[in-house]
PDB file of N, CA and C in Angstrom:
ATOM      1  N   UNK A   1     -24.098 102.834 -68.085  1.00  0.00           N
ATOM      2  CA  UNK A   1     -25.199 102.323 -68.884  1.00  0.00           C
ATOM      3  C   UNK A   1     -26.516 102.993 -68.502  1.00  0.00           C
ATOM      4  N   UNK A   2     -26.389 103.096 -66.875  1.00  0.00           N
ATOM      5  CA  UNK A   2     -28.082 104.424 -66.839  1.00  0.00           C
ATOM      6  C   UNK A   2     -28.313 105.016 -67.424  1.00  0.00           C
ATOM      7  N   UNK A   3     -26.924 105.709 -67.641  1.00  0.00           N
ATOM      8  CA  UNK A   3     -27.437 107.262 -68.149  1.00  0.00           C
ATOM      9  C   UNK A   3     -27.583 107.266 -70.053  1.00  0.00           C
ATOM     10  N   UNK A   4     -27.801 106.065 -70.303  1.00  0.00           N
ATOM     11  CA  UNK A   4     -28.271 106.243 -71.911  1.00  0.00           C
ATOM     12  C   UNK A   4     -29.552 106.261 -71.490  1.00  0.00           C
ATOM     13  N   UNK A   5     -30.750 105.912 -70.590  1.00  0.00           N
ATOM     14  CA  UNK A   5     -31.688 105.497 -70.495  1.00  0.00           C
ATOM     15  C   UNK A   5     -32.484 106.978 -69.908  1.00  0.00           C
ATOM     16  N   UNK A   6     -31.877 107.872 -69.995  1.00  0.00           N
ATOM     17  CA  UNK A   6     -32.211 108.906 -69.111  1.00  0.00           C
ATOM     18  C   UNK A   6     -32.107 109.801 -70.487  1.00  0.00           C
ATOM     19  N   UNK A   7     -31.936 109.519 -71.686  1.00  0.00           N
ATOM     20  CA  UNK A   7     -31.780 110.600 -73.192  1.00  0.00           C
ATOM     21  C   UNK A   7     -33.105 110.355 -73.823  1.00  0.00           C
ATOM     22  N   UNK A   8     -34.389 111.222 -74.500  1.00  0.00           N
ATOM     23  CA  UNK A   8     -35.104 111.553 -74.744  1.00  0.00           C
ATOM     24  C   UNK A   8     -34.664 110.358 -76.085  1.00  0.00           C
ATOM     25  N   UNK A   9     -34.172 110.551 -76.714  1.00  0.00           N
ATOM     26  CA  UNK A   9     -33.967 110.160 -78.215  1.00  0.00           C
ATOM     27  C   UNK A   9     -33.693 108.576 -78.025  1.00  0.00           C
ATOM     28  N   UNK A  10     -33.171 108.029 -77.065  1.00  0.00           N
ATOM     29  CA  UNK A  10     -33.124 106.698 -76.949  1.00  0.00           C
ATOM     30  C   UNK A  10     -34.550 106.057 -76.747  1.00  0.00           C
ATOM     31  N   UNK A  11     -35.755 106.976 -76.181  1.00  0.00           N
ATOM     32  CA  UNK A  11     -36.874 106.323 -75.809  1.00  0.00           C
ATOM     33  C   UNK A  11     -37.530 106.191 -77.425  1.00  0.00           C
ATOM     34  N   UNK A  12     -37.503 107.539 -77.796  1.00  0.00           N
ATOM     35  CA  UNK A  12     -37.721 107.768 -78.899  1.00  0.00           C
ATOM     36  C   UNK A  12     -37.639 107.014 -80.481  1.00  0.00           C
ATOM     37  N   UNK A  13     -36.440 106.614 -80.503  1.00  0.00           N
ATOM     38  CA  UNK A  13     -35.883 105.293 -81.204  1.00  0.00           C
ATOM     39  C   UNK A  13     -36.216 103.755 -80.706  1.00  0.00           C
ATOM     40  N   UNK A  14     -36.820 103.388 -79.923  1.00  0.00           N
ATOM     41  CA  UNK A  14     -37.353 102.473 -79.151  1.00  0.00           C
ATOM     42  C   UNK A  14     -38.548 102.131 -79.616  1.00  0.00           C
ATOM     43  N   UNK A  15     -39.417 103.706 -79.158  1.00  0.00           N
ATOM     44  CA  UNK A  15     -40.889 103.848 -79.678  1.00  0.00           C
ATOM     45  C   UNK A  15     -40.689 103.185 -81.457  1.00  0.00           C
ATOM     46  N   UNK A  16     -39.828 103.987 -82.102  1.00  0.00           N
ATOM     47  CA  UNK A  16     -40.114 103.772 -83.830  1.00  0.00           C
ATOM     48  C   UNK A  16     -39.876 102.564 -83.811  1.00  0.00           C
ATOM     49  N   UNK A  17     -39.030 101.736 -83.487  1.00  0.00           N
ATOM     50  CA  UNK A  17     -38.864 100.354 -83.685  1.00  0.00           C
ATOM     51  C   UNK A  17     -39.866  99.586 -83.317  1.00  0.00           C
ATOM     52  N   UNK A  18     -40.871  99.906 -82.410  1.00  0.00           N
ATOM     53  CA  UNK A  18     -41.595  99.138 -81.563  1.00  0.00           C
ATOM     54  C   UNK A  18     -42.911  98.988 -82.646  1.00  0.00           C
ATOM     55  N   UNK A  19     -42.950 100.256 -82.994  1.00  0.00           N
ATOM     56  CA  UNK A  19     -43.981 100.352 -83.982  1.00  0.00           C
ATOM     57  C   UNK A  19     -43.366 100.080 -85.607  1.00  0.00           C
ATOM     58  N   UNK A  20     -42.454  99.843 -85.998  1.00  0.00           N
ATOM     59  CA  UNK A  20     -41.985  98.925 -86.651  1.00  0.00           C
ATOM     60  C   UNK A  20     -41.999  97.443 -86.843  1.00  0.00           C
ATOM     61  N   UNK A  21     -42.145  97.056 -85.757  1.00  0.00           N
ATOM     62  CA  UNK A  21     -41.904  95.272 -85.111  1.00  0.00           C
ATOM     63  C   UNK A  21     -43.614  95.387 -85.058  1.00  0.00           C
ATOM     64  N   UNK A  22     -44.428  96.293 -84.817  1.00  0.00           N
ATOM     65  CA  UNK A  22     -45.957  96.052 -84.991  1.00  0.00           C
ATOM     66  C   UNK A  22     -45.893  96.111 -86.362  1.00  0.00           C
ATOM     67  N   UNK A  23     -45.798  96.796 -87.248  1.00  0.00           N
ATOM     68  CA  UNK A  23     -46.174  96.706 -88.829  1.00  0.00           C
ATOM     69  C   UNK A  23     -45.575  95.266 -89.184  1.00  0.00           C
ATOM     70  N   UNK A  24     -44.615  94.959 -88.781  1.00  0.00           N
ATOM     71  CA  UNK A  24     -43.625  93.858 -89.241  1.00  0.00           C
ATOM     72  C   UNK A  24     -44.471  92.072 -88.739  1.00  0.00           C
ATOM     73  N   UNK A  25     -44.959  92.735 -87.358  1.00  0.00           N
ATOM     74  CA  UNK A  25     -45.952  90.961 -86.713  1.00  0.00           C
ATOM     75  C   UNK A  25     -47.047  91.550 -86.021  1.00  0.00           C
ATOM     76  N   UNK A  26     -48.206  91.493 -87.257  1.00  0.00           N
ATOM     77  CA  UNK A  26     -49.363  92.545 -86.353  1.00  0.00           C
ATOM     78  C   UNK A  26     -50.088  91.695 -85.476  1.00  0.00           C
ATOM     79  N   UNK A  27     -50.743  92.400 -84.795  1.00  0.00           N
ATOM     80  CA  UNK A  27     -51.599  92.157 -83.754  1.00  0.00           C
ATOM     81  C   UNK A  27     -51.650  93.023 -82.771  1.00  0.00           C
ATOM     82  N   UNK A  28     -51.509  94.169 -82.568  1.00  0.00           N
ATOM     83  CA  UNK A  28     -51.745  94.865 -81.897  1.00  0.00           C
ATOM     84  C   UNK A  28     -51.284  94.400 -80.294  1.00  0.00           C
ATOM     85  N   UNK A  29     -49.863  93.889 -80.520  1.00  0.00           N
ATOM     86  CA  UNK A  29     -49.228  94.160 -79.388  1.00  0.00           C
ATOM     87  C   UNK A  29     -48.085  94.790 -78.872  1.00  0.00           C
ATOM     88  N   UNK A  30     -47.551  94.841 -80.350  1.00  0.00           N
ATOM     89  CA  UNK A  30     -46.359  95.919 -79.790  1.00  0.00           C
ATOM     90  C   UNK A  30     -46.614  98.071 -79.724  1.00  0.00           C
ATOM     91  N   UNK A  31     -47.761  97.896 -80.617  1.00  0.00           N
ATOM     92  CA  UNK A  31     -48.201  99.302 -80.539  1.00  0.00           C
ATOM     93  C   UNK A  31     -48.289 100.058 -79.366  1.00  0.00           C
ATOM     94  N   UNK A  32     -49.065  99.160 -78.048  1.00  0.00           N
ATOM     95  CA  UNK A  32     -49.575 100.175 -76.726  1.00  0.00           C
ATOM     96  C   UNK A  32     -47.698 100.012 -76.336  1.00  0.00           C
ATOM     97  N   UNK A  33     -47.108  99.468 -76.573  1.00  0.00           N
ATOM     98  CA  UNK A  33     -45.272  99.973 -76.285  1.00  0.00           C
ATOM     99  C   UNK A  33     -44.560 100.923 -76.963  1.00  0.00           C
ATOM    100  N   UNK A  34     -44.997 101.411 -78.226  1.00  0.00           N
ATOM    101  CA  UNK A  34     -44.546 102.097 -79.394  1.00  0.00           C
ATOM    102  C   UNK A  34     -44.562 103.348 -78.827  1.00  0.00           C
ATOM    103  N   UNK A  35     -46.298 103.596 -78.411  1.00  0.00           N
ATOM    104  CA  UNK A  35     -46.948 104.802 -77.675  1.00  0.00           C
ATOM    105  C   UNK A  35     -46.158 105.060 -76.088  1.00  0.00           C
ATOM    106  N   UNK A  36     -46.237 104.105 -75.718  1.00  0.00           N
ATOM    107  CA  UNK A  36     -45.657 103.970 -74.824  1.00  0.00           C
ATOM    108  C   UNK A  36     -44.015 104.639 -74.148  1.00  0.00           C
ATOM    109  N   UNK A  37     -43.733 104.144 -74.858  1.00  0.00           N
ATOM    110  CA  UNK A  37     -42.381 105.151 -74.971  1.00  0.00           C
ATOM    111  C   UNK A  37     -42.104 106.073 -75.840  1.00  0.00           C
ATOM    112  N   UNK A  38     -42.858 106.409 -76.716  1.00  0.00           N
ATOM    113  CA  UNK A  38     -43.068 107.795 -77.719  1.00  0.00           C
ATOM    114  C   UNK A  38     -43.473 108.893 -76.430  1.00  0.00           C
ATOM    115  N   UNK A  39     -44.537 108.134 -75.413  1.00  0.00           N
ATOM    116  CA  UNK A  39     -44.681 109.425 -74.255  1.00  0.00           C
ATOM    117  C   UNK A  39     -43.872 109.572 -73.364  1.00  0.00           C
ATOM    118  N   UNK A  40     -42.887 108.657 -72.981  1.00  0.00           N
ATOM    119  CA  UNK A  40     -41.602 108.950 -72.467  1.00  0.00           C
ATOM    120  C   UNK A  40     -40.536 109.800 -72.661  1.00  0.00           C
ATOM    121  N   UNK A  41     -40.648 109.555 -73.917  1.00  0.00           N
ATOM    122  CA  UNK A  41     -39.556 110.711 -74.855  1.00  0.00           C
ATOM    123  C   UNK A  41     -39.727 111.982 -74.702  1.00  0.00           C
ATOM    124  N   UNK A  42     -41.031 112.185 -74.770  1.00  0.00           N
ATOM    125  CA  UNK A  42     -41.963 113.214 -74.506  1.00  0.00           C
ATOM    126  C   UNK A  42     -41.573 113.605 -73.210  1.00  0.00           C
ATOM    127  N   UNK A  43     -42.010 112.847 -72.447  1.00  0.00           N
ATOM    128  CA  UNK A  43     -41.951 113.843 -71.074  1.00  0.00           C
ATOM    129  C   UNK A  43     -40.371 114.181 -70.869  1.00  0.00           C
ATOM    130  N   UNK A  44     -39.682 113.290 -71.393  1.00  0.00           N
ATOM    131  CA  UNK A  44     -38.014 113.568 -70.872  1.00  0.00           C
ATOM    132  C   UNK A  44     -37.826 114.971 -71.776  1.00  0.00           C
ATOM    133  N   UNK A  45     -38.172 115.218 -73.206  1.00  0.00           N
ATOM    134  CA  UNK A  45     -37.662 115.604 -74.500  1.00  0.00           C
ATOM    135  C   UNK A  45     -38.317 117.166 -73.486  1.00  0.00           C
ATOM    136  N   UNK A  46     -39.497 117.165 -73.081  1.00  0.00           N
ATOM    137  CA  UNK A  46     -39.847 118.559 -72.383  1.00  0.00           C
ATOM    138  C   UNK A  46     -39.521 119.173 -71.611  1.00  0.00           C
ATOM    139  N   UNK A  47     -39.102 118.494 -70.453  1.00  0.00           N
ATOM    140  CA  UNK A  47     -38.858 118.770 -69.636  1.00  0.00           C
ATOM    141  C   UNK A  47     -38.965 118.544 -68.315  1.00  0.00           C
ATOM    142  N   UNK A  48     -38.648 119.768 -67.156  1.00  0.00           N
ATOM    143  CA  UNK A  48     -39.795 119.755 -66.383  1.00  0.00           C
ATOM    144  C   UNK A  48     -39.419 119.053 -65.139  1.00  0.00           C
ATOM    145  N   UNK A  49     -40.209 119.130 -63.711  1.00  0.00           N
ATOM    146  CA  UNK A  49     -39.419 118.719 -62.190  1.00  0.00           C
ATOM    147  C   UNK A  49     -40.153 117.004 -62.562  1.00  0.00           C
ATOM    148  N   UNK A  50     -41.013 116.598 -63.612  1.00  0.00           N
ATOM    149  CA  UNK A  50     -41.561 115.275 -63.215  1.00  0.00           C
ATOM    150  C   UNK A  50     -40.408 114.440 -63.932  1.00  0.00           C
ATOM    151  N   UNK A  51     -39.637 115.139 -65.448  1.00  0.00           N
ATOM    152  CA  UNK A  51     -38.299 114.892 -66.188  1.00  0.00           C
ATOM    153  C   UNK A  51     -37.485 114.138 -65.532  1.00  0.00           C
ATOM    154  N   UNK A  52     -36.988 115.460 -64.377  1.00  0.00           N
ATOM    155  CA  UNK A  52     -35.817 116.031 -63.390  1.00  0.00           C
ATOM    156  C   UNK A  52     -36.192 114.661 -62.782  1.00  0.00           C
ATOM    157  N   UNK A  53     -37.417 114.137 -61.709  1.00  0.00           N
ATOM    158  CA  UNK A  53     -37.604 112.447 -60.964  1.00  0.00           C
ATOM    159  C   UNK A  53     -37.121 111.386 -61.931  1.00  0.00           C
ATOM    160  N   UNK A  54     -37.757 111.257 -63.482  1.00  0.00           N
ATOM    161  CA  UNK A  54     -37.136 110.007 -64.382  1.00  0.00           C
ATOM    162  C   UNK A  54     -36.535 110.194 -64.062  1.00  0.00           C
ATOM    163  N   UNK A  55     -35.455 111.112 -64.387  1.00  0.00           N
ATOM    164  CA  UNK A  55     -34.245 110.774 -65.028  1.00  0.00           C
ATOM    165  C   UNK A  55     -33.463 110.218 -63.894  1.00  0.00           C
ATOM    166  N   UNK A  56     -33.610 110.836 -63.031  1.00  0.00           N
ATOM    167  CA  UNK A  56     -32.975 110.187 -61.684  1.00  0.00           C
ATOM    168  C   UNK A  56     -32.557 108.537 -61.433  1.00  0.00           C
ATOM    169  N   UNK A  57     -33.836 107.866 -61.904  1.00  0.00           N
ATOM    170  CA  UNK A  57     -33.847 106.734 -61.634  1.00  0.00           C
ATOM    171  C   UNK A  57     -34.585 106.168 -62.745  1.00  0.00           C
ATOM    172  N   UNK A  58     -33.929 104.619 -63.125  1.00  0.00           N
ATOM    173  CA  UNK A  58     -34.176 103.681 -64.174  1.00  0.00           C
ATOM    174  C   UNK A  58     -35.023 103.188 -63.826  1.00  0.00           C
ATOM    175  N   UNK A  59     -35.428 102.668 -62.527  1.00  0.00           N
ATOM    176  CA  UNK A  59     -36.854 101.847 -61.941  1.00  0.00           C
ATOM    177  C   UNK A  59     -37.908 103.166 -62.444  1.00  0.00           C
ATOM    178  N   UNK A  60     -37.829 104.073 -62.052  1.00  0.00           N
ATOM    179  CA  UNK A  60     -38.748 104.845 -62.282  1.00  0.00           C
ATOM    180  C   UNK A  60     -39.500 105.082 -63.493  1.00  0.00           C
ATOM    181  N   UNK A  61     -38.707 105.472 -64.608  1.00  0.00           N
ATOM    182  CA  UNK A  61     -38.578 105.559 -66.225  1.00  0.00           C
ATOM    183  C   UNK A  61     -39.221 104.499 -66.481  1.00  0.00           C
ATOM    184  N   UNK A  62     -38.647 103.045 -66.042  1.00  0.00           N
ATOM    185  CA  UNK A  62     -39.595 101.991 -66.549  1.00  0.00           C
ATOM    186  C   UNK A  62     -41.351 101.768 -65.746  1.00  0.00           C
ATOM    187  N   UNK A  63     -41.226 102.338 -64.853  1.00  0.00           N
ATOM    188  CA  UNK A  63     -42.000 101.784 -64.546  1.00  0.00           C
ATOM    189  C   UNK A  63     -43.298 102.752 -65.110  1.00  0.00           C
ATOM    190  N   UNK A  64     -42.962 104.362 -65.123  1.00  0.00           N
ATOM    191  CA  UNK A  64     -43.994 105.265 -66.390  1.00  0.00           C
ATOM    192  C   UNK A  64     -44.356 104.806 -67.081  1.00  0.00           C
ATOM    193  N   UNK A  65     -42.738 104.053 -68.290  1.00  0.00           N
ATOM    194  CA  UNK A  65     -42.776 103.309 -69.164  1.00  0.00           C
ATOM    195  C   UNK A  65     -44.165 102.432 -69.273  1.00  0.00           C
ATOM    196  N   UNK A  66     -44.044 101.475 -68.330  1.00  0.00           N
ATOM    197  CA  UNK A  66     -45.220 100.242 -67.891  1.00  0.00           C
ATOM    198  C   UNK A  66     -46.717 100.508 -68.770  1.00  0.00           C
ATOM    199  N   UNK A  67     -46.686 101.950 -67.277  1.00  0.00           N
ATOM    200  CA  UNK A  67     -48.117 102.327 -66.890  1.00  0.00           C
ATOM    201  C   UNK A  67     -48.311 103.153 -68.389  1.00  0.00           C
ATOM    202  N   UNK A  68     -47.794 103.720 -68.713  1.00  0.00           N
ATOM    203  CA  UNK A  68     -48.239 104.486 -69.905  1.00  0.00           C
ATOM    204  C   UNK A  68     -48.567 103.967 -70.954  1.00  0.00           C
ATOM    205  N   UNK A  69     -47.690 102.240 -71.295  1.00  0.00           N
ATOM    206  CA  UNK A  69     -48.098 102.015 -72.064  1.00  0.00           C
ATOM    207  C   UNK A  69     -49.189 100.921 -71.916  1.00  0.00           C
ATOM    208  N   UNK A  70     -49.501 100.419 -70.633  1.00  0.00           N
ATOM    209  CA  UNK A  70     -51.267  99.427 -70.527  1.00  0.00           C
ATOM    210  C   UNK A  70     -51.891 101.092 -70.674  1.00  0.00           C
ATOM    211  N   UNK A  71     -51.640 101.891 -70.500  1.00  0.00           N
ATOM    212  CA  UNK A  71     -53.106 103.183 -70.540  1.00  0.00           C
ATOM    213  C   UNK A  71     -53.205 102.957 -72.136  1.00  0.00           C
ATOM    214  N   UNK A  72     -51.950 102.877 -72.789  1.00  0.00           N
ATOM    215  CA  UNK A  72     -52.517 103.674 -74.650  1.00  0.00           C
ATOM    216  C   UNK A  72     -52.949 101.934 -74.974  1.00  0.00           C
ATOM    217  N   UNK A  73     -52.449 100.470 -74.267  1.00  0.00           N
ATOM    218  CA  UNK A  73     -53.470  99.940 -75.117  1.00  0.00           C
ATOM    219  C   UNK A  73     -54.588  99.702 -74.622  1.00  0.00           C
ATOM    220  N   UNK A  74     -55.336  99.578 -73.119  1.00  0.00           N
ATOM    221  CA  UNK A  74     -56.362  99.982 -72.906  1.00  0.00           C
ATOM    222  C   UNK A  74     -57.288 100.843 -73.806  1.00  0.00           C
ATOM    223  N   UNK A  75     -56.648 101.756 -73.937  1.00  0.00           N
ATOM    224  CA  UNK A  75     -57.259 103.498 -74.830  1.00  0.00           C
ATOM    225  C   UNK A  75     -57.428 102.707 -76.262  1.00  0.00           C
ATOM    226  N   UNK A  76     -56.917 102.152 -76.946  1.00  0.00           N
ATOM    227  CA  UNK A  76     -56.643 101.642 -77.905  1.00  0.00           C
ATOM    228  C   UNK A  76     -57.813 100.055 -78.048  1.00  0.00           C
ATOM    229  N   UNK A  77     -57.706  99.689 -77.299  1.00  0.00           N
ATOM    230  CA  UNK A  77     -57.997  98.541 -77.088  1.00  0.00           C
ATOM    231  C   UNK A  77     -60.041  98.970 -77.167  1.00  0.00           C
ATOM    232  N   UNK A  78     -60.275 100.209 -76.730  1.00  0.00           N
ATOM    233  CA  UNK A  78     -61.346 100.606 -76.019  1.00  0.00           C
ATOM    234  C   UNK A  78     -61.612 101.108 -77.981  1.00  0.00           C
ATOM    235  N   UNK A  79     -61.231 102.099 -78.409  1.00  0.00           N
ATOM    236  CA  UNK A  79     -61.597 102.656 -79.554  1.00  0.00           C
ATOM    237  C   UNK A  79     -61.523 101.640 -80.693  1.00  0.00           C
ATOM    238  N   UNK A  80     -60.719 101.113 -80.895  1.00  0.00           N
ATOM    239  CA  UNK A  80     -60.429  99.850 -82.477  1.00  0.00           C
ATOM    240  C   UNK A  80     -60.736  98.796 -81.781  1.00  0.00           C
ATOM    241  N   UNK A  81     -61.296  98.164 -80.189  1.00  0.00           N
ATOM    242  CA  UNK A  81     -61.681  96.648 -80.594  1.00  0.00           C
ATOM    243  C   UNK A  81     -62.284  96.195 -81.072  1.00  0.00           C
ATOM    244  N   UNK A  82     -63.115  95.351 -80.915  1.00  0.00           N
ATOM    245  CA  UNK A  82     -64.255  94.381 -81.632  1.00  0.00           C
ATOM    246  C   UNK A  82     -65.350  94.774 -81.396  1.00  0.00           C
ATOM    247  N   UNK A  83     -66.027  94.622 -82.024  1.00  0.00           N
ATOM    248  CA  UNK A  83     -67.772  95.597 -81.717  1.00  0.00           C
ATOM    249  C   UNK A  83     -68.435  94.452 -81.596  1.00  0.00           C
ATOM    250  N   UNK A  84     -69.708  93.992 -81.004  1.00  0.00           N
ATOM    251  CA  UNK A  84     -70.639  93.084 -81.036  1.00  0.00           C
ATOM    252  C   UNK A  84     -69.731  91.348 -80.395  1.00  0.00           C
ATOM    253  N   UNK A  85     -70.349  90.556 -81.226  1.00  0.00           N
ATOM    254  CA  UNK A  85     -70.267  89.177 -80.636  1.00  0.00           C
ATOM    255  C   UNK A  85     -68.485  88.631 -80.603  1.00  0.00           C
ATOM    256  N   UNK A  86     -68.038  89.248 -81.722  1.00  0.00           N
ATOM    257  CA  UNK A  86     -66.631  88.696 -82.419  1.00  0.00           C
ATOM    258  C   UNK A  86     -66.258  89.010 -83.600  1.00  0.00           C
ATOM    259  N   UNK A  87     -65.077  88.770 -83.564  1.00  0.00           N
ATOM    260  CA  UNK A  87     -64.438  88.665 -85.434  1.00  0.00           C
ATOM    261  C   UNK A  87     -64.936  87.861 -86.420  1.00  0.00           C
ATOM    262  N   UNK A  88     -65.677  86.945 -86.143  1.00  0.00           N
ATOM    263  CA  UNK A  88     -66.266  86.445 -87.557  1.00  0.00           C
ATOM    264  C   UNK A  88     -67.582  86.304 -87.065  1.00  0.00           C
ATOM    265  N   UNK A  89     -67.938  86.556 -88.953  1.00  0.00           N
ATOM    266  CA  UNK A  89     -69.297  86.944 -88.918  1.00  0.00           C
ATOM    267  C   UNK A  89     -70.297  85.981 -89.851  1.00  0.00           C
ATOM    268  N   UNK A  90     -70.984  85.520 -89.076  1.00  0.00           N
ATOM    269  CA  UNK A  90     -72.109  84.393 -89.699  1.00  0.00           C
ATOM    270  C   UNK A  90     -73.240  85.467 -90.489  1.00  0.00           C
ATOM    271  N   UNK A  91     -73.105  84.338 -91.573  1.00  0.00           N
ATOM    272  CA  UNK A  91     -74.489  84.499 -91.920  1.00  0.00           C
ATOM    273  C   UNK A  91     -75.345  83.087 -91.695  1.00  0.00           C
ATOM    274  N   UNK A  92     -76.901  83.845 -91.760  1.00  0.00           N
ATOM    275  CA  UNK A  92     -77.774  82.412 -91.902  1.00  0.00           C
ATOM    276  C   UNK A  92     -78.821  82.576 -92.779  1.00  0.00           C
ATOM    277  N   UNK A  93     -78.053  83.361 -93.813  1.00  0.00           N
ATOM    278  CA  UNK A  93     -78.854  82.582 -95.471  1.00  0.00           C
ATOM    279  C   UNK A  93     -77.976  82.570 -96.145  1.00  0.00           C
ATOM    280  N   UNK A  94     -78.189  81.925 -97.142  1.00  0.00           N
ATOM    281  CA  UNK A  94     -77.347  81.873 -98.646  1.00  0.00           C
ATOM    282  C   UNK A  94     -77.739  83.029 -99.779  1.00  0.00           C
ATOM    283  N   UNK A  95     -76.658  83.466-100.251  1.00  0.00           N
ATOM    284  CA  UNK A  95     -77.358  84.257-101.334  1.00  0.00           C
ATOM    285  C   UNK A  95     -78.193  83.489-102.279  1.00  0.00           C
ATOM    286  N   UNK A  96     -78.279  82.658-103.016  1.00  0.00           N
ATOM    287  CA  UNK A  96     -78.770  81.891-104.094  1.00  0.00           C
ATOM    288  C   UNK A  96     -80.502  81.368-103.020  1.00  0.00           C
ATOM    289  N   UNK A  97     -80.888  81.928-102.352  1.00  0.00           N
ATOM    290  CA  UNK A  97     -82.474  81.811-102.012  1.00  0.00           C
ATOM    291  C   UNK A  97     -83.000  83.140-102.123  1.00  0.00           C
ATOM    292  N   UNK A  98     -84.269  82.657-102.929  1.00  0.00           N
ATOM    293  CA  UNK A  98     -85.124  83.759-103.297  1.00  0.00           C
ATOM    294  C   UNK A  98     -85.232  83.329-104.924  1.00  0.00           C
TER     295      UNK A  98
END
């Protein structure tokens, strides 16, 4: 069973679903996971001696996993949050004065 977890295309298919299940119940929590393992895929799908450490080990993979994905919603969180006081927005006049 490790060694499915160690194939580029399994992270990969993970990511699309993840960001699927965000379009499907939004709120912007399954996205920083979507990304998240879309850059997993990535690093496995490339290559490379940092690859060669994942793949080695499942604690490891997840735990990239983790960190990579609080970085993209941090990153995320930082560019599309809320600007100013909050999500709703007062007014304090009425149109119909004047």
């Amino acid at each position: 069973m490790s060694q499915v977890w160690n194939e580029w295309w399994v992270w990969a298919v993970a990511g699309l679903v993840l960001a699927i299940l965000e379009v499907v119940v939004p709120g912007w929590i399954f996205l920083g996971f979507a990304v998240g393992a879309g850059a997993v895929a990535l690093l496995l799908a490339v290559g490379g001696p940092f690859a060669a450490a994942m793949s080695g080990s499942v604690a490891l993979l997840l735990v990239v996993f983790a960190v990579l994905s609080v970085i993209a919603w941090l990153v995320m969180r930082r560019v599309f949050g809320l600007r100013g006081g909050g999500s709703v927005k007062l007014f304090d006049h009425d149109i119909n004065e004047n």
